[in-house]
Protein backbone atom coordinates (compact mmCIF):
# COMPACT_ATOMS: atom_id res chain seq x y z
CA UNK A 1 -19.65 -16.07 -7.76
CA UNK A 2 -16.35 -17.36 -7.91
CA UNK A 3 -14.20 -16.12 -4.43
CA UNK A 4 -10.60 -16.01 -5.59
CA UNK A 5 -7.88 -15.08 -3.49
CA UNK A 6 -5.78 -12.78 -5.23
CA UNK A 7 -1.83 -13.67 -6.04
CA UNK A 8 0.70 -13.01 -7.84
CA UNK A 9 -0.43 -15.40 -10.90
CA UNK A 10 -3.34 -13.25 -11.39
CA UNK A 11 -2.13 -9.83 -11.54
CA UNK A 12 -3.06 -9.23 -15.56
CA UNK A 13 -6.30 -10.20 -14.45
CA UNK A 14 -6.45 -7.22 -12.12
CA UNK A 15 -4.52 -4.72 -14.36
CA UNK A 16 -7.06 -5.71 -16.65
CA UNK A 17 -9.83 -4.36 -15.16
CA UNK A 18 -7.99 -1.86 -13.07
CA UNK A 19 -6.64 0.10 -16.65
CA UNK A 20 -10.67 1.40 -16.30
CA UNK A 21 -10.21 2.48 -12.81
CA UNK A 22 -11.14 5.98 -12.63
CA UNK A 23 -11.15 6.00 -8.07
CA UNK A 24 -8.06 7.34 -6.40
CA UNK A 25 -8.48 5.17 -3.27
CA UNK A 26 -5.61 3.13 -2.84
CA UNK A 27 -7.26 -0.10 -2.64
CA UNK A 28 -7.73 -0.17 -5.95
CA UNK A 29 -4.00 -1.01 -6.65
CA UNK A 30 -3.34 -4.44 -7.84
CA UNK A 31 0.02 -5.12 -6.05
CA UNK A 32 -1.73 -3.67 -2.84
CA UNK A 33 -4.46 -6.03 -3.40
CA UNK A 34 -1.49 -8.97 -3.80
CA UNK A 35 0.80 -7.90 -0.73
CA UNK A 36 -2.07 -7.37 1.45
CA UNK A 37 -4.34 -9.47 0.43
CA UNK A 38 -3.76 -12.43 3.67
CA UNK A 39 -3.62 -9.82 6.09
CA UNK A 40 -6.92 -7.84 5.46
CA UNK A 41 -8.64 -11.25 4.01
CA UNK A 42 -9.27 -9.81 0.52
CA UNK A 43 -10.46 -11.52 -2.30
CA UNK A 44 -11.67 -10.63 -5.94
CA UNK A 45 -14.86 -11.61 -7.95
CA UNK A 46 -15.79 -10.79 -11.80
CA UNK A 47 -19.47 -10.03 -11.84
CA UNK A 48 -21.00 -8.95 -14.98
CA UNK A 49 -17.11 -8.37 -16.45
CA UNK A 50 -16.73 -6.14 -13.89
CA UNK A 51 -13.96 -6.32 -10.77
CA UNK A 52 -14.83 -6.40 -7.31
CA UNK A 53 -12.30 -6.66 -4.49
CA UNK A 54 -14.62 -8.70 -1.13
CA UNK A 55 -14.13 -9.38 1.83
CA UNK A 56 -14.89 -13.24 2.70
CA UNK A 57 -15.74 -15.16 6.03
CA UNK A 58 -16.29 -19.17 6.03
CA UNK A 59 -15.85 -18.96 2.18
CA UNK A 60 -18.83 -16.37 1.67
CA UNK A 61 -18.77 -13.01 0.56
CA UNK A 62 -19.80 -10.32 3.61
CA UNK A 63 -18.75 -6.95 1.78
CA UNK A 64 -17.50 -5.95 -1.46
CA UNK A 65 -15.96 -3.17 -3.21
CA UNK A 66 -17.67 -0.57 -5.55
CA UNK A 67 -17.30 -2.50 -9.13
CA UNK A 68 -14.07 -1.21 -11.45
CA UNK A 69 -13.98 -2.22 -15.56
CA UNK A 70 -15.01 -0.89 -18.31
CA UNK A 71 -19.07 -2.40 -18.80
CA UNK A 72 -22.26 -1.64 -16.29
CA UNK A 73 -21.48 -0.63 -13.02
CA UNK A 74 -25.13 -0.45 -12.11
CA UNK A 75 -25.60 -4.25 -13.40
CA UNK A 76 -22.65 -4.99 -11.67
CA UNK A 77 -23.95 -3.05 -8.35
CA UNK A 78 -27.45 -4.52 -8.93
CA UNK A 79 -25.75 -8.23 -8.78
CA UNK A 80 -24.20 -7.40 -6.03
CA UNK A 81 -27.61 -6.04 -4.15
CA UNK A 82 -28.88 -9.70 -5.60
CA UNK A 83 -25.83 -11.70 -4.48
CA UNK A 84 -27.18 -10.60 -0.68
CA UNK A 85 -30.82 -11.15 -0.85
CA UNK A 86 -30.54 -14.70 -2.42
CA UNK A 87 -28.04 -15.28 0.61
CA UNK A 88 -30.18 -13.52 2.99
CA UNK A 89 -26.97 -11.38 4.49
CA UNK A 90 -27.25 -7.31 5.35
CA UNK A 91 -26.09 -5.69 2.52
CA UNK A 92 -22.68 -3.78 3.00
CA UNK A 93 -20.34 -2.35 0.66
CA UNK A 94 -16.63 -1.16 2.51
CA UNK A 95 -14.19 2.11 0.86
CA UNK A 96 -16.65 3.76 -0.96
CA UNK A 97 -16.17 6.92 -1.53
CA UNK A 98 -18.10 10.35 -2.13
CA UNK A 99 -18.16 10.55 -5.72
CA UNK A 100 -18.84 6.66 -5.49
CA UNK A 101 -22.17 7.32 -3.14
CA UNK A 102 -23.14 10.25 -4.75
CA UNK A 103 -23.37 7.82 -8.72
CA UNK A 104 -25.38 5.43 -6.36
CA UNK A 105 -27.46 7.63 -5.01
CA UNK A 106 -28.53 8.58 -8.24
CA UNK A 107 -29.18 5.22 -9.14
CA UNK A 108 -30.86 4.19 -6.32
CA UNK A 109 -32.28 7.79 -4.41
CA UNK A 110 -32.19 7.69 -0.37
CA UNK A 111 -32.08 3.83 -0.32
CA UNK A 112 -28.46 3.59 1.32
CA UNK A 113 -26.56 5.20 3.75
CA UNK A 114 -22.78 5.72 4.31
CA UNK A 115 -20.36 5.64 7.21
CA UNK A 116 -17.03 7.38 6.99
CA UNK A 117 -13.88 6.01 9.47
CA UNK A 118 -11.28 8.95 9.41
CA UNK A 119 -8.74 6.11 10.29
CA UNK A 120 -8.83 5.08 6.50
CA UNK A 121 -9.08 8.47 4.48
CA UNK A 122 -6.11 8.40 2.12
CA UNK A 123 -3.78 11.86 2.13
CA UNK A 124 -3.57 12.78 -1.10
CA UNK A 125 -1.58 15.83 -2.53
CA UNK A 126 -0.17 17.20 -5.58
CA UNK A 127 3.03 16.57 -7.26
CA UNK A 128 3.57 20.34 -7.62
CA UNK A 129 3.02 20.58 -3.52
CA UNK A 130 5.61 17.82 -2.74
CA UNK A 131 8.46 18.36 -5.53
CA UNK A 132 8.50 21.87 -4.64
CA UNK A 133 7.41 22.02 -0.82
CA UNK A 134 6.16 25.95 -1.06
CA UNK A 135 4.73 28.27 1.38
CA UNK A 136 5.28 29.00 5.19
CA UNK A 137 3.38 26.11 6.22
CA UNK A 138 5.99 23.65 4.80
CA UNK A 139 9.47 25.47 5.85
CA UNK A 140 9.88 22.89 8.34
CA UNK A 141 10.25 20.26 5.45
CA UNK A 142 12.59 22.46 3.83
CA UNK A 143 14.85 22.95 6.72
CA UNK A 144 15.08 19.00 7.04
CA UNK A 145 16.17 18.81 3.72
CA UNK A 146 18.95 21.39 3.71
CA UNK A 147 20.11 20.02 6.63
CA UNK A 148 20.53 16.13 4.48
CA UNK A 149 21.78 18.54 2.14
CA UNK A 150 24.54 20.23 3.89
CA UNK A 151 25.49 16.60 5.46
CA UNK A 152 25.43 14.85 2.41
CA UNK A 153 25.87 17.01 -0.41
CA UNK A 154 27.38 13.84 -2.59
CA UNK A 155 24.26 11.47 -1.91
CA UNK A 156 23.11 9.52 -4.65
CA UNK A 157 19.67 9.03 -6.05
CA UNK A 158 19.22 5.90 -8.19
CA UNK A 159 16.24 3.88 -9.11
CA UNK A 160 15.48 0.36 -7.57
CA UNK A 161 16.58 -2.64 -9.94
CA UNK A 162 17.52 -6.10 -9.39
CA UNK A 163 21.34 -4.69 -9.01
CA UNK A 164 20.28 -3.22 -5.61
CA UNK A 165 17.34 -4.50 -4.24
CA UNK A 166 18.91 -6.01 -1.33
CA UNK A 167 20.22 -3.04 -0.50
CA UNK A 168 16.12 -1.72 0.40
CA UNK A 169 15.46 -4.88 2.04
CA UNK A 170 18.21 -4.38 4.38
CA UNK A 171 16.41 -0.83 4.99
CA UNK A 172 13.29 -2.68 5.80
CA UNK A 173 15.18 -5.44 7.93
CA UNK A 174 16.81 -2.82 10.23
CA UNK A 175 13.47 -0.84 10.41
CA UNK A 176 11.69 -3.56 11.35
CA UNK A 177 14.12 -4.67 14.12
CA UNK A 178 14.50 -0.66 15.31
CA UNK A 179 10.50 -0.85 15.56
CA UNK A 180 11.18 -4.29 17.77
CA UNK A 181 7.99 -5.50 15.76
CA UNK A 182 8.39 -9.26 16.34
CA UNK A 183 5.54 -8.85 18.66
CA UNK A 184 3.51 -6.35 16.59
CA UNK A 185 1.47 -8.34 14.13
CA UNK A 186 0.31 -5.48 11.35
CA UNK A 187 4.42 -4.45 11.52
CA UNK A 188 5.86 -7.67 10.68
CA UNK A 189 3.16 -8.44 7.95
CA UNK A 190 4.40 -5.35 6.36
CA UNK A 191 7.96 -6.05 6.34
CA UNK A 192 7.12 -9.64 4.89
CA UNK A 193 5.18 -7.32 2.41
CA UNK A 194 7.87 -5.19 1.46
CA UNK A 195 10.55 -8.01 0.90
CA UNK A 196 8.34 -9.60 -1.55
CA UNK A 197 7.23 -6.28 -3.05
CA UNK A 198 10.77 -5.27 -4.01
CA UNK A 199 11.71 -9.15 -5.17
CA UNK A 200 8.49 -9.07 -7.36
CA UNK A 201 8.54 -5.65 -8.34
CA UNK A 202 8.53 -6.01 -12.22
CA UNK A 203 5.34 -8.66 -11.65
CA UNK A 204 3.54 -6.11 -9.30
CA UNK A 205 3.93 -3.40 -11.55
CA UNK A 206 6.19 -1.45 -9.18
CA UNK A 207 8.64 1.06 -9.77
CA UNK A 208 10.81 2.82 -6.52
CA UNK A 209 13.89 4.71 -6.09
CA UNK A 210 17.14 4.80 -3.41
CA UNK A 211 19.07 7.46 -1.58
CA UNK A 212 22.79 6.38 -0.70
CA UNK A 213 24.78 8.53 1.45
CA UNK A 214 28.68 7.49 1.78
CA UNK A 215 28.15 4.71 -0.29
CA UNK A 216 25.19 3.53 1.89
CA UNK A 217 21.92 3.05 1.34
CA UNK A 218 19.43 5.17 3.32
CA UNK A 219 15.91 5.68 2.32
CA UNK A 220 13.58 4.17 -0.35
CA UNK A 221 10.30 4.37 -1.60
CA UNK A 222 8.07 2.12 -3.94
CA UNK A 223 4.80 3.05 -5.64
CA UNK A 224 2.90 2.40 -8.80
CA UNK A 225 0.14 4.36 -10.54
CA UNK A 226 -3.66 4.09 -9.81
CA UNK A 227 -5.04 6.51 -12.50
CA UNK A 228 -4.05 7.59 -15.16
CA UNK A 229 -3.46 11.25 -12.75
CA UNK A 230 -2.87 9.91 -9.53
CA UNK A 231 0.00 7.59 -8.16
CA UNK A 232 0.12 5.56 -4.79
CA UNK A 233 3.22 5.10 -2.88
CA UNK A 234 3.17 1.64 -0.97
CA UNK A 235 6.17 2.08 1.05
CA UNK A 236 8.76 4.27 2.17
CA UNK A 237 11.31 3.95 4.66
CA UNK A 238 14.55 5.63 6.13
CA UNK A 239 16.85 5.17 8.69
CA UNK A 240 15.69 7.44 11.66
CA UNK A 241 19.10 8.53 12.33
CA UNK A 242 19.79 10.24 8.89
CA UNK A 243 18.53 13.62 9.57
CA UNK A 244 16.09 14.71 6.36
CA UNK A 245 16.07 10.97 4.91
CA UNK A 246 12.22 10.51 4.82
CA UNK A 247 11.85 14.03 3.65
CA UNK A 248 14.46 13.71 1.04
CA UNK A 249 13.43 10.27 -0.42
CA UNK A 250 10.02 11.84 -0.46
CA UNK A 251 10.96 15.19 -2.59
CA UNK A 252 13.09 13.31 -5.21
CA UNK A 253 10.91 10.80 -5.75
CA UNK A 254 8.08 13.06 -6.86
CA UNK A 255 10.71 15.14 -8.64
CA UNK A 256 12.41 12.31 -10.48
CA UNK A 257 9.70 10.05 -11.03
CA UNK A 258 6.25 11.50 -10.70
CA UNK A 259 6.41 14.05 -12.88
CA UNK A 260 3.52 12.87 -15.32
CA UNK A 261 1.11 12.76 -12.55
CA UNK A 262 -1.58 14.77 -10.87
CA UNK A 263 -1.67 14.08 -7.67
CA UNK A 264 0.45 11.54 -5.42
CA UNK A 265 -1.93 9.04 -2.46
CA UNK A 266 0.15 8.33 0.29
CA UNK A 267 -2.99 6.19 1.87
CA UNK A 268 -4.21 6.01 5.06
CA UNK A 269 -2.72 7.07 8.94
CA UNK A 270 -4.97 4.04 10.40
CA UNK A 271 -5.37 5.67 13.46
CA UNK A 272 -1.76 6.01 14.48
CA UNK A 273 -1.12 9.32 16.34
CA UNK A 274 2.80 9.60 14.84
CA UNK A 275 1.82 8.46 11.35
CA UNK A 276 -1.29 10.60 11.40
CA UNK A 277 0.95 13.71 12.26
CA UNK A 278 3.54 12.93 9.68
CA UNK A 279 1.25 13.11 6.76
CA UNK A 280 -0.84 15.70 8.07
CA UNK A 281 2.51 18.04 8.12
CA UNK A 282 2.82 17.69 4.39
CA UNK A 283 -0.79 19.42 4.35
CA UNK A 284 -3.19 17.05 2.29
CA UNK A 285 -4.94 18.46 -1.08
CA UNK A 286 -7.68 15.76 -0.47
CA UNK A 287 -8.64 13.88 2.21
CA UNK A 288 -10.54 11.27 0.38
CA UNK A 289 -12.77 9.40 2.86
CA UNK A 290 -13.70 6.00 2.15
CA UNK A 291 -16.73 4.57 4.34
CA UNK A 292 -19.14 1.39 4.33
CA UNK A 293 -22.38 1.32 2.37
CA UNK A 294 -25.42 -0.35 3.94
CA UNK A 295 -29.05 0.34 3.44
CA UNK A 296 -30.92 2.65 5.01
């Protein structure tokens, strides 16, 4: 197998195979695989003309993704089951998910077992839920945004170009010096991230939108699409102190620019209390649990 660490030169590679993706997990994004690809040690592999994202120690292969394209997955899956044997490593697949186990199961009846970490089940929900934020359960998001409303009835809503770019990054530079992240390792990988996200959006196969307020930038978000029903917002961030922002950036967006979708992933809490809280408020549609594959 050839271990390649994914960049930006190799994105049509990934779209490539990711055009057949049919998974709403949001790991099978190919700028997501790009930005994050140093931190979580991620590389790609074509087996059988078939992607598979892995994760690699000492060169090697330890784990790999369930395989995306548009050929065999079971030939695929059957060189991956190969791939360990002939290397005499423990078999392990990581984010596979239910409809995932349940194909392999069929292919392969009580041979494997999974293990689900609640840490890394993406909140998913529908664009209907968050453009129009219905029902009792979600009057608290309404009241944020009538309060933006009522203090910044003139605020703009524009999409992200080259023109104003540096206007998010600056978002992203005071958020990260707010959090005081110089010492928080995940944090300032994902303001790196975000910087070179919005520079590269085009590349990445981005697309993101602004809020300004007073002639100020305030909020932004960036996402791209994983199926052909569901897309994945990367980022989003707001200045704390603008009452509503986060809510507001997060209703427009969906209104203005997700309208041809299904559903929207706003991935995983990882185990953070705050963040876990946050997108639990917005009541998920699907919590869709990814866990790690070995044999039984």
């Amino acid at each position: 197998m050839d271990i390649i660490k994914p960049e930006l030169k190799d994105i049509e590679i990934l779209k490539k195979y990711l055009k057949h993706n049919k998974y709403r997990g949001c790991e099978f994004s190919a700028a997501n695989t790009v930005l994050w690809s140093s931190y979580y040690n991620t590389c790609y592999t074509i087996v059988e003309d078939m992607l598979l994202f892995c994760r690699a120690e000492d060169g090697k292969p330890v784990s790999f993704t369930f395989p995306i394209g548009e050929k065999n997955h079971k030939r695929a899956f059957d060189a991956v089951i190969k791939y360990f044997e002939d290397n005499d490593l423990p078999f392990l697949m990581h984010c596979i998910s239910e409809d995932m186990y349940k194909l392999i199961n069929e292919w392969y009846p009580d041979e494997f077992e999974i293990e689900y970490n609640r840490d890394y089940a993406d909140y998913i929900y529908t664009v209907d839920k968050l453009a129009n934020l219905k029902g009792k359960h979600l009057h608290g998001k309404r009241n944020h945004i009538n309060r933006f409303l009522e203090n910044y009835p003139d605020y703009e809503f524009v999409m992200i170009d080259k023109d104003n770019e540096e206007e998010c990054i600056k978002i992203a530079s005071d958020w990260n010096k707010e959090k005081n992240s110089d010492n928080d390792e995940e944090a300032q990988y994902e303001v790196n991230a975000l910087r070179y996200a919005i520079r590269h959006m085009d590349e990445l196969g981005l697309f993101g939108a602004l809020i300004r307020v007073e002639g100020k930038a305030v909020a932004f978000t960036l996402a791209d699409e994983i199926t052909e029903d569901t897309a994945d917002v990367h980022f989003e961030k707001a200045y704390a102190d603008i009452q509503g922002a986060y809510a507001m950036i997060n209703r427009e967006f969906v209104r203005n620019c997700l309208g041809k979708y299904k559903y929207v992933n706003r991935e995983e809490d990882l185990g953070i209390p705050g963040l876990r809280k946050a997108k639990l408020s917005y009541k998920p549609d699907i919590l869709y649990e990814k866990g790690l594959l070995k044999r039984k």
